[in-house]
N, C-alpha and C. Protein backbone atom coordinates (compact mmCIF):
# COMPACT_ATOMS: atom_id res chain seq x y z
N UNK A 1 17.00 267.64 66.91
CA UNK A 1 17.81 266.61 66.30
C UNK A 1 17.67 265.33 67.12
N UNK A 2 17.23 264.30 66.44
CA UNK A 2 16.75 263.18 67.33
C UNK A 2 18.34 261.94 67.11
N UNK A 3 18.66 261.23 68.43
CA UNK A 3 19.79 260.84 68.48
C UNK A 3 19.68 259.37 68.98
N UNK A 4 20.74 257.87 68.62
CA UNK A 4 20.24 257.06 69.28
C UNK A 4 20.28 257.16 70.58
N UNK A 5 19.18 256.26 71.24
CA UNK A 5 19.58 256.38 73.11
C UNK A 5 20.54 255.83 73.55
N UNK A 6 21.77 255.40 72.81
CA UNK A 6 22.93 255.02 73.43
C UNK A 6 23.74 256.05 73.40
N UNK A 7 23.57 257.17 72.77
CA UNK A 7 24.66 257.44 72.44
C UNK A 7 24.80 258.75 73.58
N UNK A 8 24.09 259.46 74.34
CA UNK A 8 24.33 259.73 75.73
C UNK A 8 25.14 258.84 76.71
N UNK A 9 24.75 257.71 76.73
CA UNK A 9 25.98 256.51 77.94
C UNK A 9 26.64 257.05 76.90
N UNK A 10 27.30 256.78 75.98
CA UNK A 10 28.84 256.54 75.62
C UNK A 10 29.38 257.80 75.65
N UNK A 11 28.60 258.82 75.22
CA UNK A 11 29.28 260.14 75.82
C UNK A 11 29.70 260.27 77.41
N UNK A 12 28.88 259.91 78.42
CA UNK A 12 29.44 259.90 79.51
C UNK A 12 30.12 258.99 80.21
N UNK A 13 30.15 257.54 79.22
CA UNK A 13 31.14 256.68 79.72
C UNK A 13 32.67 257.37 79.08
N UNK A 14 32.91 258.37 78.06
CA UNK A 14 33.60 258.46 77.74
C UNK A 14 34.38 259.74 78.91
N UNK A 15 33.27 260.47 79.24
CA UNK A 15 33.85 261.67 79.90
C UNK A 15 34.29 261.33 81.15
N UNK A 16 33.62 260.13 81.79
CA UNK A 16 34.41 259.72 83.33
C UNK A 16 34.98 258.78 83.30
N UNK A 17 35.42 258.07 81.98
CA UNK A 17 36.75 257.46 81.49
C UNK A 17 38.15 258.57 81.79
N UNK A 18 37.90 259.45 80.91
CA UNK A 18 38.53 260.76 80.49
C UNK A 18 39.06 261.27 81.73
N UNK A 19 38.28 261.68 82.87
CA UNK A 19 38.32 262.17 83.93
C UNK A 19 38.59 261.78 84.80
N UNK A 20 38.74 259.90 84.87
CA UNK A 20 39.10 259.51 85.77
C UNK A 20 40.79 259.54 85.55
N UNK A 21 41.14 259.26 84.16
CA UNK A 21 42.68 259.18 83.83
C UNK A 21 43.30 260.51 84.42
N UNK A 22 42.48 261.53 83.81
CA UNK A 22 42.97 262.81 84.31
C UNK A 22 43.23 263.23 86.24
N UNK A 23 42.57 262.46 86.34
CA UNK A 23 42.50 262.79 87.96
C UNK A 23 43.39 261.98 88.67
N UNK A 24 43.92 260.57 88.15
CA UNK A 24 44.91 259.72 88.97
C UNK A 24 46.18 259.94 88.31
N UNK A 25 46.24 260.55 86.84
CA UNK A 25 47.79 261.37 86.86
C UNK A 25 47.87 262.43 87.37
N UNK A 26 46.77 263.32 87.28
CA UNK A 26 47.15 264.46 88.45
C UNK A 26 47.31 264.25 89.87
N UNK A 27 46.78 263.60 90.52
CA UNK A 27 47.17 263.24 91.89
C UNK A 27 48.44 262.32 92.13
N UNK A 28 48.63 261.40 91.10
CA UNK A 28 50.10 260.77 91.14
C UNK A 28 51.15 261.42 91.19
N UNK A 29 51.33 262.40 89.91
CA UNK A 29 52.57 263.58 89.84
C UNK A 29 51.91 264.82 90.89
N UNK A 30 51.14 265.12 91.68
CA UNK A 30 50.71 266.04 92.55
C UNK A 30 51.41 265.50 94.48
N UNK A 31 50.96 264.22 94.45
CA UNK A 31 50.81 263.91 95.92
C UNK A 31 52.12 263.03 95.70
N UNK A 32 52.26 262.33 94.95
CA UNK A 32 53.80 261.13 94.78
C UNK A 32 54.73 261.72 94.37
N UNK A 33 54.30 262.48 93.91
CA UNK A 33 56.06 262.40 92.19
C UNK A 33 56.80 263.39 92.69
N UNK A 34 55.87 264.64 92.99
CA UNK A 34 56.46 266.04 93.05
C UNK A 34 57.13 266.13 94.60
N UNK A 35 56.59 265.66 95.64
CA UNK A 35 56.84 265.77 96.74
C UNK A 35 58.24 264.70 97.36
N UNK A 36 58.61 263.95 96.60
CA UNK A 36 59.92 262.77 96.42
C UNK A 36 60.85 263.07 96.09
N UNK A 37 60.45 264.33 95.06
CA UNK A 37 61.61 264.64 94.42
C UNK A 37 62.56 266.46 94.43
N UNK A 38 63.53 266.24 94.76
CA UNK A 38 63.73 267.73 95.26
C UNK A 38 63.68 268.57 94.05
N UNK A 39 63.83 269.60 93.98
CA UNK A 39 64.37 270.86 93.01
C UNK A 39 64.61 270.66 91.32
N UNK A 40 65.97 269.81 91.66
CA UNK A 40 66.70 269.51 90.31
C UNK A 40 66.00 268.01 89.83
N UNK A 41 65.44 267.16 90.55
CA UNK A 41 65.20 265.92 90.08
C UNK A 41 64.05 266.09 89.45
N UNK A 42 62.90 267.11 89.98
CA UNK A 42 61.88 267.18 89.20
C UNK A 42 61.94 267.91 87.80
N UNK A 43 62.57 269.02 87.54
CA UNK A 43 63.31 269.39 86.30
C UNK A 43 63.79 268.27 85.39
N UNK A 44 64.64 267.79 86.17
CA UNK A 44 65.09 266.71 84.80
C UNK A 44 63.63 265.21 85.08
N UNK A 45 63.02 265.26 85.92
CA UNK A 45 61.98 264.21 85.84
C UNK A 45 61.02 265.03 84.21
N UNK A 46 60.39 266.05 84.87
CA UNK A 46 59.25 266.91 83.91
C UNK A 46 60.37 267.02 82.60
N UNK A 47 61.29 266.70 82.42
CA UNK A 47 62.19 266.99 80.93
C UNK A 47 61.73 265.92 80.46
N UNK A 48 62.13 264.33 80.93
CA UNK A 48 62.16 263.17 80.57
C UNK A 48 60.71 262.86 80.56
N UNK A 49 59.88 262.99 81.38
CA UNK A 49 58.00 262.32 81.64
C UNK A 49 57.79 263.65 80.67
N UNK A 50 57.23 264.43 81.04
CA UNK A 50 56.57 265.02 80.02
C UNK A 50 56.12 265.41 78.56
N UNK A 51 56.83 265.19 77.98
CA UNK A 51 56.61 264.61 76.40
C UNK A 51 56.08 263.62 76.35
N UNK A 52 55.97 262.60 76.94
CA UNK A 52 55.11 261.41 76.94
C UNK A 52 54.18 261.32 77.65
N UNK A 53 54.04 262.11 78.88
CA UNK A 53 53.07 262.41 79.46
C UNK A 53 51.80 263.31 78.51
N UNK A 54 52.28 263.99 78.64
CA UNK A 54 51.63 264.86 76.96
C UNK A 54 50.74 264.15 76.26
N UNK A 55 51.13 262.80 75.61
CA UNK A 55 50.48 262.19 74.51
C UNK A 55 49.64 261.45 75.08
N UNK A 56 49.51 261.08 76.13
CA UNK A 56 48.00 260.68 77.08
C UNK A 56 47.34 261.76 77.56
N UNK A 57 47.74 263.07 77.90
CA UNK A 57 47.06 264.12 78.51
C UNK A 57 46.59 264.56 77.88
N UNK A 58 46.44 265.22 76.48
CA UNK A 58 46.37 265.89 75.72
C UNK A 58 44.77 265.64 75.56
N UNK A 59 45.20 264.19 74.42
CA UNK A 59 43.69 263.55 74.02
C UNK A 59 42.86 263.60 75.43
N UNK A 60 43.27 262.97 76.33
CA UNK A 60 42.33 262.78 77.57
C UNK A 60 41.63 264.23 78.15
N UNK A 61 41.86 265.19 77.90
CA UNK A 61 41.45 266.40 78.05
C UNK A 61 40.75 267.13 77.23
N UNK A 62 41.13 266.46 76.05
CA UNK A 62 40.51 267.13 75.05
C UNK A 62 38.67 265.93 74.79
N UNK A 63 39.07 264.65 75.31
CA UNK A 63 38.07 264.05 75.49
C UNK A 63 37.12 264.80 76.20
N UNK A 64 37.63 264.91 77.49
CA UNK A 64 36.98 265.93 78.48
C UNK A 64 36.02 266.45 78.19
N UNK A 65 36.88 267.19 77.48
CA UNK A 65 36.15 268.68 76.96
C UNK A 65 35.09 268.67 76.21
N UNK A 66 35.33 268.16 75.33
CA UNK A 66 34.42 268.05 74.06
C UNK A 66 33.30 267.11 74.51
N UNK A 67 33.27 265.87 75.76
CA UNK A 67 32.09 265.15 76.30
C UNK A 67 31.09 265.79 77.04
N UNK A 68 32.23 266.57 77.46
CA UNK A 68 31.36 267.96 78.99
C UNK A 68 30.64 268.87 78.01
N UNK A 69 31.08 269.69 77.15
CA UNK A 69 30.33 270.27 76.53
C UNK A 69 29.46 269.73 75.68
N UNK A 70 28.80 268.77 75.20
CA UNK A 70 28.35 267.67 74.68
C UNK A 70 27.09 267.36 75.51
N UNK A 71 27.50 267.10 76.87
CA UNK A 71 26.44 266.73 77.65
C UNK A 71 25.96 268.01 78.11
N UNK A 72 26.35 268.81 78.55
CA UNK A 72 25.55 270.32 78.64
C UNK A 72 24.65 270.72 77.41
N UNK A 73 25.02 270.85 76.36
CA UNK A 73 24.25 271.39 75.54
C UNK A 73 23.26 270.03 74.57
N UNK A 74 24.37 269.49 73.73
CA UNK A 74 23.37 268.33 72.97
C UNK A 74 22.57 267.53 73.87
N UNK A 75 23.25 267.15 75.02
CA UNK A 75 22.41 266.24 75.91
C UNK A 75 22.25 266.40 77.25
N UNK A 76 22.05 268.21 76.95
CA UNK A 76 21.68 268.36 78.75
C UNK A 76 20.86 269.98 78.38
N UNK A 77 20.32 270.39 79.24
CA UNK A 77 19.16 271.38 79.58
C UNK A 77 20.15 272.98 78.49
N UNK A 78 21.51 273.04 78.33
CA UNK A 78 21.83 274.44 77.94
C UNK A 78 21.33 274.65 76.60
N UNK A 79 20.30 274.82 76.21
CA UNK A 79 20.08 275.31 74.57
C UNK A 79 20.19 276.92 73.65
N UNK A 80 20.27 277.87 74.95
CA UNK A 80 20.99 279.10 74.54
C UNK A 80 21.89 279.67 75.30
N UNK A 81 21.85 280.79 74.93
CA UNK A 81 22.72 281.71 75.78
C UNK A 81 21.99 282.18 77.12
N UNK A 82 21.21 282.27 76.90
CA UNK A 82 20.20 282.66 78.29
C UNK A 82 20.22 281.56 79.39
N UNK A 83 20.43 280.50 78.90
CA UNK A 83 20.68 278.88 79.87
C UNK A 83 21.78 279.32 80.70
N UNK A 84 22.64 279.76 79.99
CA UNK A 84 24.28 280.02 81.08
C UNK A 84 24.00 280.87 82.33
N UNK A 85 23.57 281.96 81.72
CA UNK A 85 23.60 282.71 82.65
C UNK A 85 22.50 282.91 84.00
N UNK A 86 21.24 281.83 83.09
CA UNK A 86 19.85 282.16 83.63
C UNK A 86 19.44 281.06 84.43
N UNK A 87 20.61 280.15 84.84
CA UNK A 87 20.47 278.84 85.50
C UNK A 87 21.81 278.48 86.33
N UNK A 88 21.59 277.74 87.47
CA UNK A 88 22.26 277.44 88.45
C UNK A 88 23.46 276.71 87.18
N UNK A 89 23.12 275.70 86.42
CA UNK A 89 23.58 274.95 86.21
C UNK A 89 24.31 275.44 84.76
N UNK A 90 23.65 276.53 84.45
CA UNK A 90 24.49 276.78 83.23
C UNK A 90 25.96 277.66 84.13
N UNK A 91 25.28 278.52 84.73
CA UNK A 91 26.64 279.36 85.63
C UNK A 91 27.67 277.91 86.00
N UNK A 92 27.65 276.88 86.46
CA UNK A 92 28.37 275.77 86.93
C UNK A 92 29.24 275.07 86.08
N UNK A 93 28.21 274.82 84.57
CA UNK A 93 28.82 274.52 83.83
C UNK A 93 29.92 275.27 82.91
N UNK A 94 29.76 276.58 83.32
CA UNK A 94 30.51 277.70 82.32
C UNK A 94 31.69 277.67 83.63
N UNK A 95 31.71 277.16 85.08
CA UNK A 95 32.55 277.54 86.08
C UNK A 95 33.55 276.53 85.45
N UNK A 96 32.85 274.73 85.33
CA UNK A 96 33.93 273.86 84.84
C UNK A 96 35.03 273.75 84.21
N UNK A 97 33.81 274.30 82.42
CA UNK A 97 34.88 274.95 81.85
C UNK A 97 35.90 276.03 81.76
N UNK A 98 35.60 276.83 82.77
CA UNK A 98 36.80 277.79 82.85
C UNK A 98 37.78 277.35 83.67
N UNK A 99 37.50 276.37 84.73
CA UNK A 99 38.22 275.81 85.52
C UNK A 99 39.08 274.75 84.96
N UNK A 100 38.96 273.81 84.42
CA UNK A 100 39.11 273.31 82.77
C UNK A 100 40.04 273.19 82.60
N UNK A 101 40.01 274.56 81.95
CA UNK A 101 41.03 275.08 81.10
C UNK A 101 42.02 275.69 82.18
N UNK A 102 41.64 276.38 82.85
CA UNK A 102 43.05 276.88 83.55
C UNK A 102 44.14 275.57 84.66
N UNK A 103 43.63 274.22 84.50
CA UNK A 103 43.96 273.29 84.96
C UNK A 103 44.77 272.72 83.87
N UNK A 104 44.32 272.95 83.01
CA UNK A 104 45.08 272.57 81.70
C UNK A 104 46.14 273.18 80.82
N UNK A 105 45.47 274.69 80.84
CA UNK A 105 46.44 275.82 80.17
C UNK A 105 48.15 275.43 80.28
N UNK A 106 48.78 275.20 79.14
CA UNK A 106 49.91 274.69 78.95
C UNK A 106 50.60 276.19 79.29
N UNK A 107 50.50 277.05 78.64
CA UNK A 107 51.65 278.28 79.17
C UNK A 107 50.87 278.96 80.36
N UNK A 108 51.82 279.10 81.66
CA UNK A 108 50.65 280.22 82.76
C UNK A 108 51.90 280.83 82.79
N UNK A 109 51.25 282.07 83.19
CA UNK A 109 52.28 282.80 83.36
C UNK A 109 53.12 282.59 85.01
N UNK A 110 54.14 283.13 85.12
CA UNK A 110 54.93 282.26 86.20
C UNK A 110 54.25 282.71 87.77
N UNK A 111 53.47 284.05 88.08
CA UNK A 111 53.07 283.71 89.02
C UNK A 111 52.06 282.42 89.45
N UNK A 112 51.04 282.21 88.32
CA UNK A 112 50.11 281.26 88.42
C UNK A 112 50.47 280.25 88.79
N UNK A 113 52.32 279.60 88.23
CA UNK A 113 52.89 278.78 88.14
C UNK A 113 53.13 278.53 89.49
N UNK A 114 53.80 279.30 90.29
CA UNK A 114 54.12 279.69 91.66
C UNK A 114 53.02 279.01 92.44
N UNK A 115 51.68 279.94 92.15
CA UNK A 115 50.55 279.07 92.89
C UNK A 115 50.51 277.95 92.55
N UNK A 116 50.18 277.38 91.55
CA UNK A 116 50.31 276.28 91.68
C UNK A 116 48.72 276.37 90.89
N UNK A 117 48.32 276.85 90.16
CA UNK A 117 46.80 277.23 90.07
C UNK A 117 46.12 276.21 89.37
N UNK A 118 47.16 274.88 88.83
CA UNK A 118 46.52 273.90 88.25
C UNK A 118 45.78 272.72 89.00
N UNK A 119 46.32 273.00 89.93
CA UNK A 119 45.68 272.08 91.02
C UNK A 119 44.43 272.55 91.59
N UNK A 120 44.07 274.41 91.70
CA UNK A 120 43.01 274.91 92.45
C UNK A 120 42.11 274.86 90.79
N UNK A 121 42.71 274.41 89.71
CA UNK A 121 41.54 274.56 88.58
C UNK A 121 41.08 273.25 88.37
N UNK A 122 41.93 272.12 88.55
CA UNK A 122 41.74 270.31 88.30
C UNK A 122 40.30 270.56 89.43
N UNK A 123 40.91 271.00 90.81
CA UNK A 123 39.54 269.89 91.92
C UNK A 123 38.56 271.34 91.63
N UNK A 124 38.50 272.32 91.39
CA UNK A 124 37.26 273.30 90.97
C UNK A 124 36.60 272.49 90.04
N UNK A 125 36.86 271.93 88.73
CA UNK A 125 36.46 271.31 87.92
C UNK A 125 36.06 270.45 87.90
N UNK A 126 36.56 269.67 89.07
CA UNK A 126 36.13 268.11 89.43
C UNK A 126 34.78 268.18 90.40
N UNK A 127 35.26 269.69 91.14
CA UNK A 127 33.69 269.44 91.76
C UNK A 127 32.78 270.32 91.54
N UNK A 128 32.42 271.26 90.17
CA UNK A 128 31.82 271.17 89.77
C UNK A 128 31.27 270.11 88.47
N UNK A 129 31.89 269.58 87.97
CA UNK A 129 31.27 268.09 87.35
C UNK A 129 30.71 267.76 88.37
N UNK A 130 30.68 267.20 90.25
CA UNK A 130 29.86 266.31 90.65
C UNK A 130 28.71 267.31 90.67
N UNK A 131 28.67 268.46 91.04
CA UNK A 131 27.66 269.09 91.11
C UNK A 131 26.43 269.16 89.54
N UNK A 132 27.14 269.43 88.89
CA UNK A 132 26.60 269.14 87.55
C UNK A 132 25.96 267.72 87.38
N UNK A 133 26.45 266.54 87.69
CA UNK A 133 25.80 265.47 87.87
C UNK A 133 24.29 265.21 88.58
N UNK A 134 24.34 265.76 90.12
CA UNK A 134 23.53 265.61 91.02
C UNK A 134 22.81 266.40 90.78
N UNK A 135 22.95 267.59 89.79
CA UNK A 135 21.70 268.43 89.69
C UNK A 135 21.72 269.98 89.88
N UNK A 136 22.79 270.44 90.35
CA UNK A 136 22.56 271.70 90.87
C UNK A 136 22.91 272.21 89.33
């Protein structure tokens, strides 16, 4: 399927658009928000921000998603199933997305919650994208 040559940049201007939003609200409410606020303030903070937080996160993730997988397959080396498994970079890219998603996953169950596992799935994800970039 032959495609214009722009339309790779705008897929990846879109995905480290996407990713950059995603990464300075997660580190804002990660390193600022959460640590300011004790017990009860963050409860009623995440009551009041989050519904609106939501309606920027959502799309922006779902941008994500759909750019990352986009550039792996339409406009990057994965063309089967044998790519995933049979390449550094397909294993990496299948790590992202699982990482991804569990950074994202709206219901965890409450131990995950405990850990905290959205944070060990955001920077898994973030650094496999650089890795995915540079080549591995």
């Amino acid at each position: 399927m032959a495609h214009s040559p722009w339309l790779p940049v705008v897929v990846l201007w879109l995905h480290v658009f996407g990713a950059t939003i995603w990464f300075g609200a997660f580190l804002t409410v990660s390193c600022l928000v959460r640590p300011s606020l004790g017990a009860g303030e963050m409860e009623k903070f995440a009551r009041s921000f989050m519904p609106r937080a939501r309606r920027l996160m959502l799309p922006t993730v779902l941008v994500v998603g759909v750019t990352g997988v986009l550039m792996g397959t339409v406009f990057g080396p994965i063309r089967s199933s044998s790519d995933l498994a049979g390449s550094w970079y397909g294993v990496t890219w299948i790590a992202a997305l699982a990482l991804g998603l569990l950074a994202f996953w709206p219901r965890k169950p409450p131990l995950l919650q405990r850990l905290h596992v959205e944070g060990l799935g955001f920077f898994g994800a973030f650094t496999a994208m650089i890795l995915l970039h540079f080549g591995l």
